[in-house]
N, C-alpha and C. Protein backbone atom coordinates (compact mmCIF):
# COMPACT_ATOMS: atom_id res chain seq x y z
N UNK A 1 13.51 -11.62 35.33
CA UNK A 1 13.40 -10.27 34.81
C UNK A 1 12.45 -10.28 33.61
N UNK A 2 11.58 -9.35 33.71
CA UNK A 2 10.57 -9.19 32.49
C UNK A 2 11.25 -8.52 31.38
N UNK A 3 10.47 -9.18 29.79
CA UNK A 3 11.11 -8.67 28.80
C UNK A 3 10.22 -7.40 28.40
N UNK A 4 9.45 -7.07 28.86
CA UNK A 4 8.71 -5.94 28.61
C UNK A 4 9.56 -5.05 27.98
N UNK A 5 10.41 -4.53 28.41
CA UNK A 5 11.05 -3.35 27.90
C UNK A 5 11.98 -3.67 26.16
N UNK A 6 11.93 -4.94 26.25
CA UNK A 6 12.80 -5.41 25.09
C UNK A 6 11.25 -5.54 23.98
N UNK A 7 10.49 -5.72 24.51
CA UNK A 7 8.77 -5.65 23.43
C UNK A 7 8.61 -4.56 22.99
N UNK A 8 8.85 -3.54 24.36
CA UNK A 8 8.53 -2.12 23.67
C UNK A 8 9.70 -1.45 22.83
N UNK A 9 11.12 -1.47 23.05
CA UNK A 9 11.92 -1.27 22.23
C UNK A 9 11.83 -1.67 20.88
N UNK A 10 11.80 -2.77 20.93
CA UNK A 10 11.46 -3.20 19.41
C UNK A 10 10.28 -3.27 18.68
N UNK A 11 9.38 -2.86 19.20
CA UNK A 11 8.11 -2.63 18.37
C UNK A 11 7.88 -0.84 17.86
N UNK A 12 8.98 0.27 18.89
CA UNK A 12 9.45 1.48 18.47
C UNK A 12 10.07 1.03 17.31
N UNK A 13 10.86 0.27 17.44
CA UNK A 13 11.85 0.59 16.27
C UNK A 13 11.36 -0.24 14.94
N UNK A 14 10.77 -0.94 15.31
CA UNK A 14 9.85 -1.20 13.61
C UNK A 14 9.40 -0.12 13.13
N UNK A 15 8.16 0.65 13.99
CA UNK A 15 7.72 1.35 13.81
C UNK A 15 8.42 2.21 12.99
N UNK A 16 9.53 3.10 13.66
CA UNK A 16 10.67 4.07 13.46
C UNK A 16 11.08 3.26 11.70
N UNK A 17 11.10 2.14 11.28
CA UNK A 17 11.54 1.84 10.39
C UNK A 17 10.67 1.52 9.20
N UNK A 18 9.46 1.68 9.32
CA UNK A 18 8.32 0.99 8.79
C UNK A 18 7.15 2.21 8.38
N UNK A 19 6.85 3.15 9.04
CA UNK A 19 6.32 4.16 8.90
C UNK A 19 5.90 5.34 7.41
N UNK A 20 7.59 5.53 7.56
CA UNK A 20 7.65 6.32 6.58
C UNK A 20 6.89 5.46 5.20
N UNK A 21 7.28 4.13 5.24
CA UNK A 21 6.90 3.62 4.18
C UNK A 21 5.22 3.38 3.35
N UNK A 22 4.18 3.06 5.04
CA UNK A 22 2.89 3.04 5.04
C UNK A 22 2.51 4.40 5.16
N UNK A 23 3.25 5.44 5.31
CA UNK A 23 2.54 6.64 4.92
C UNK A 23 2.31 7.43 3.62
N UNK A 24 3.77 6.91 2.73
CA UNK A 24 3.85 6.82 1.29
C UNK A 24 2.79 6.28 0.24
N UNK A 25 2.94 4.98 0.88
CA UNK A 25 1.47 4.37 0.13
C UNK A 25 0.37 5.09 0.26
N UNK A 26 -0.07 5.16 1.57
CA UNK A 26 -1.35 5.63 1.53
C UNK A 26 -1.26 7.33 1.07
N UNK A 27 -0.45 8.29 0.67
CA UNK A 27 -0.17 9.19 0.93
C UNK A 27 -0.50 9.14 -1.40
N UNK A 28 0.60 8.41 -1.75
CA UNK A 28 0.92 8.31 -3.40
C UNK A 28 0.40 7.45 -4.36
N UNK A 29 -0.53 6.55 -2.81
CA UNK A 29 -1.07 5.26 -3.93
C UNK A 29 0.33 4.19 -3.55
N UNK A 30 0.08 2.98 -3.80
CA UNK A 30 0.91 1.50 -4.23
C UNK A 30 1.94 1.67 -5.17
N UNK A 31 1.59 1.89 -6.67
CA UNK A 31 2.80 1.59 -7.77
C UNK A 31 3.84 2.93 -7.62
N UNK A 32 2.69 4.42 -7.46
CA UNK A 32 3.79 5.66 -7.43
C UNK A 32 4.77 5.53 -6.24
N UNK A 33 4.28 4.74 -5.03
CA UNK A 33 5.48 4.85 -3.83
C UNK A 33 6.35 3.41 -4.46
N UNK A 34 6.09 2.68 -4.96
CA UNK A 34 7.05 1.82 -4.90
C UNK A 34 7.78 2.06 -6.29
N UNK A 35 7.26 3.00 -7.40
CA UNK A 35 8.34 3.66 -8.03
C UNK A 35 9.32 4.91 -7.96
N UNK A 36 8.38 5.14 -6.68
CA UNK A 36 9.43 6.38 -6.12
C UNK A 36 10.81 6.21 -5.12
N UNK A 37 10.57 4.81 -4.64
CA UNK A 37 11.60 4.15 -3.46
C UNK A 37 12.03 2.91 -4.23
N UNK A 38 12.89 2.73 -4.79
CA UNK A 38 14.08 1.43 -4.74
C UNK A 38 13.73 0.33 -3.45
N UNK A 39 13.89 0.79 -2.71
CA UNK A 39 13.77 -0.25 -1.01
C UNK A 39 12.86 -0.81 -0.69
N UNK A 40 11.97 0.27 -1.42
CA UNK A 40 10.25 -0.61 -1.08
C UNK A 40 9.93 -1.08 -2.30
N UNK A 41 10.58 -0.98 -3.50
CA UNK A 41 9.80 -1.95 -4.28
C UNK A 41 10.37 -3.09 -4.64
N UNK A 42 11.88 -3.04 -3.87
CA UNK A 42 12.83 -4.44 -3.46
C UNK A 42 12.07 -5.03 -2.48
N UNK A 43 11.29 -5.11 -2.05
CA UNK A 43 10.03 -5.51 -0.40
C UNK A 43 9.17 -5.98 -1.63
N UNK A 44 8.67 -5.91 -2.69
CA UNK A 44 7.72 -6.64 -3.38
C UNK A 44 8.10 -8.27 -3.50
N UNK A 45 7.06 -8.71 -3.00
CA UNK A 45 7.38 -10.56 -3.42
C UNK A 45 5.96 -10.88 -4.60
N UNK A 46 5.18 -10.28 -4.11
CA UNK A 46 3.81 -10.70 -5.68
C UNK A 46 2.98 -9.89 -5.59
N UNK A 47 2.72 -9.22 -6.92
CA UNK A 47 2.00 -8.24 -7.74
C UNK A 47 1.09 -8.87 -8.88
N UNK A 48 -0.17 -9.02 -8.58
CA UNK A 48 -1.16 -9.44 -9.51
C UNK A 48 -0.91 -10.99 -10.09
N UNK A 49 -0.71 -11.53 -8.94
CA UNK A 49 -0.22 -13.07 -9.72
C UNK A 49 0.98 -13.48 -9.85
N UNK A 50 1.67 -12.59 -10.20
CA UNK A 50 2.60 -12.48 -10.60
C UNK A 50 4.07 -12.50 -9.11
N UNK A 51 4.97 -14.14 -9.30
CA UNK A 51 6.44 -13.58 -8.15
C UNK A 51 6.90 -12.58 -8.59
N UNK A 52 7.65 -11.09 -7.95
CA UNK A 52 8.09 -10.30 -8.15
C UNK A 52 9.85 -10.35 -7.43
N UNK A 53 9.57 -11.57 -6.61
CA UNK A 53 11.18 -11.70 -5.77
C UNK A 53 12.08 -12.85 -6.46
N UNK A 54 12.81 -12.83 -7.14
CA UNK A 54 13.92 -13.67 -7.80
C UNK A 54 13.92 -15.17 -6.75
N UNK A 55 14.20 -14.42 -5.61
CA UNK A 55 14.84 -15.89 -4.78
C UNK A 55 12.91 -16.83 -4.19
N UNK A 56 11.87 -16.04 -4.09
CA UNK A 56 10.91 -16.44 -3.74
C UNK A 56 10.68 -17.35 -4.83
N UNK A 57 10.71 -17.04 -6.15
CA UNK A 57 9.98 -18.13 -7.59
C UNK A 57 11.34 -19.19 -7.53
N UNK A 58 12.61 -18.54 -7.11
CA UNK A 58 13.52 -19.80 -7.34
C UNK A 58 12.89 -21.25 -6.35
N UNK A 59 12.91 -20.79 -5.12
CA UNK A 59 12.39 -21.73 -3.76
C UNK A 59 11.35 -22.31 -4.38
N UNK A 60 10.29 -21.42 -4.75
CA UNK A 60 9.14 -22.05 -5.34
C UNK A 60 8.88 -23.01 -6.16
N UNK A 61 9.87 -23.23 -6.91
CA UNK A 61 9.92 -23.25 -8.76
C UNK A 61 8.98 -22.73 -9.30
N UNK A 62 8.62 -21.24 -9.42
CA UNK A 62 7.38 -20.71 -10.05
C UNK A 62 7.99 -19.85 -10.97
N UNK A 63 7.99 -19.18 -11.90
CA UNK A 63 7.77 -18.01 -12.43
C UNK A 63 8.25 -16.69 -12.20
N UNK A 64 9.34 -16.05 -13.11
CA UNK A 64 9.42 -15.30 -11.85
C UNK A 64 9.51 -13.64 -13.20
N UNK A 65 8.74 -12.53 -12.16
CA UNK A 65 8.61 -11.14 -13.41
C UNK A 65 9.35 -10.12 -12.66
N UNK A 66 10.14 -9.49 -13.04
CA UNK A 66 10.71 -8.29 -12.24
C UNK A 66 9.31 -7.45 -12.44
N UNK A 67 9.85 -7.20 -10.64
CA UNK A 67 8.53 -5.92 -10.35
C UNK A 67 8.19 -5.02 -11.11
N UNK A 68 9.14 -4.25 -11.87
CA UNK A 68 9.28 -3.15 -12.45
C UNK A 68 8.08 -3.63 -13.74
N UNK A 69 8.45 -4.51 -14.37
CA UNK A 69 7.51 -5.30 -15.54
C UNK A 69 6.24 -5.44 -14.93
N UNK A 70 6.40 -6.14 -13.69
CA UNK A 70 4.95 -6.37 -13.36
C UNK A 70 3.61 -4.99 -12.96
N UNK A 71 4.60 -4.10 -12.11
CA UNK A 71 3.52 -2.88 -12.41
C UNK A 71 3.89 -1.53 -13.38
N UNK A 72 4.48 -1.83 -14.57
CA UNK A 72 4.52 -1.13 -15.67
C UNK A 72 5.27 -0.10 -15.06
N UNK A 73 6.17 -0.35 -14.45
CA UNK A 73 6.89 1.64 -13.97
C UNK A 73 8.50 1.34 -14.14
């Protein structure tokens, strides 16, 4: 049995989940959508150099800036 239908299901439903978000950006700009959404600016891992994800700089041992610090909002 082909998985075709399980490719297209789930590439709807990214979509369906993912959308709203790349339309924001391009719609408000980068820093205004990700200070306007909590969810998407919890989705930040690095901003100008800078780790923005707690558990990414832990793994790393790098450095680590809350997003909010890193793009001033």
């Amino acid at each position: 049995m082909p998985l075709v239908g399980v490719a297209r299901t789930a590439t709807i439903a990214l979509n369906n989940a993912t959308l709203k978000h790349g339309l924001d950006i391009a719609n408000k700009g980068l820093q205004q959508a990700l200070a306007d959404d909590s969810h998407l600016l919890n989705g930040l891992n690095v901003h100008a150099g800078n780790v923005t994800y707690k558990a990414v700089a832990t793994q790393l041992n790098l450095d680590y800036l809350d997003a909010r610090q890193a793009l001033n909002i």
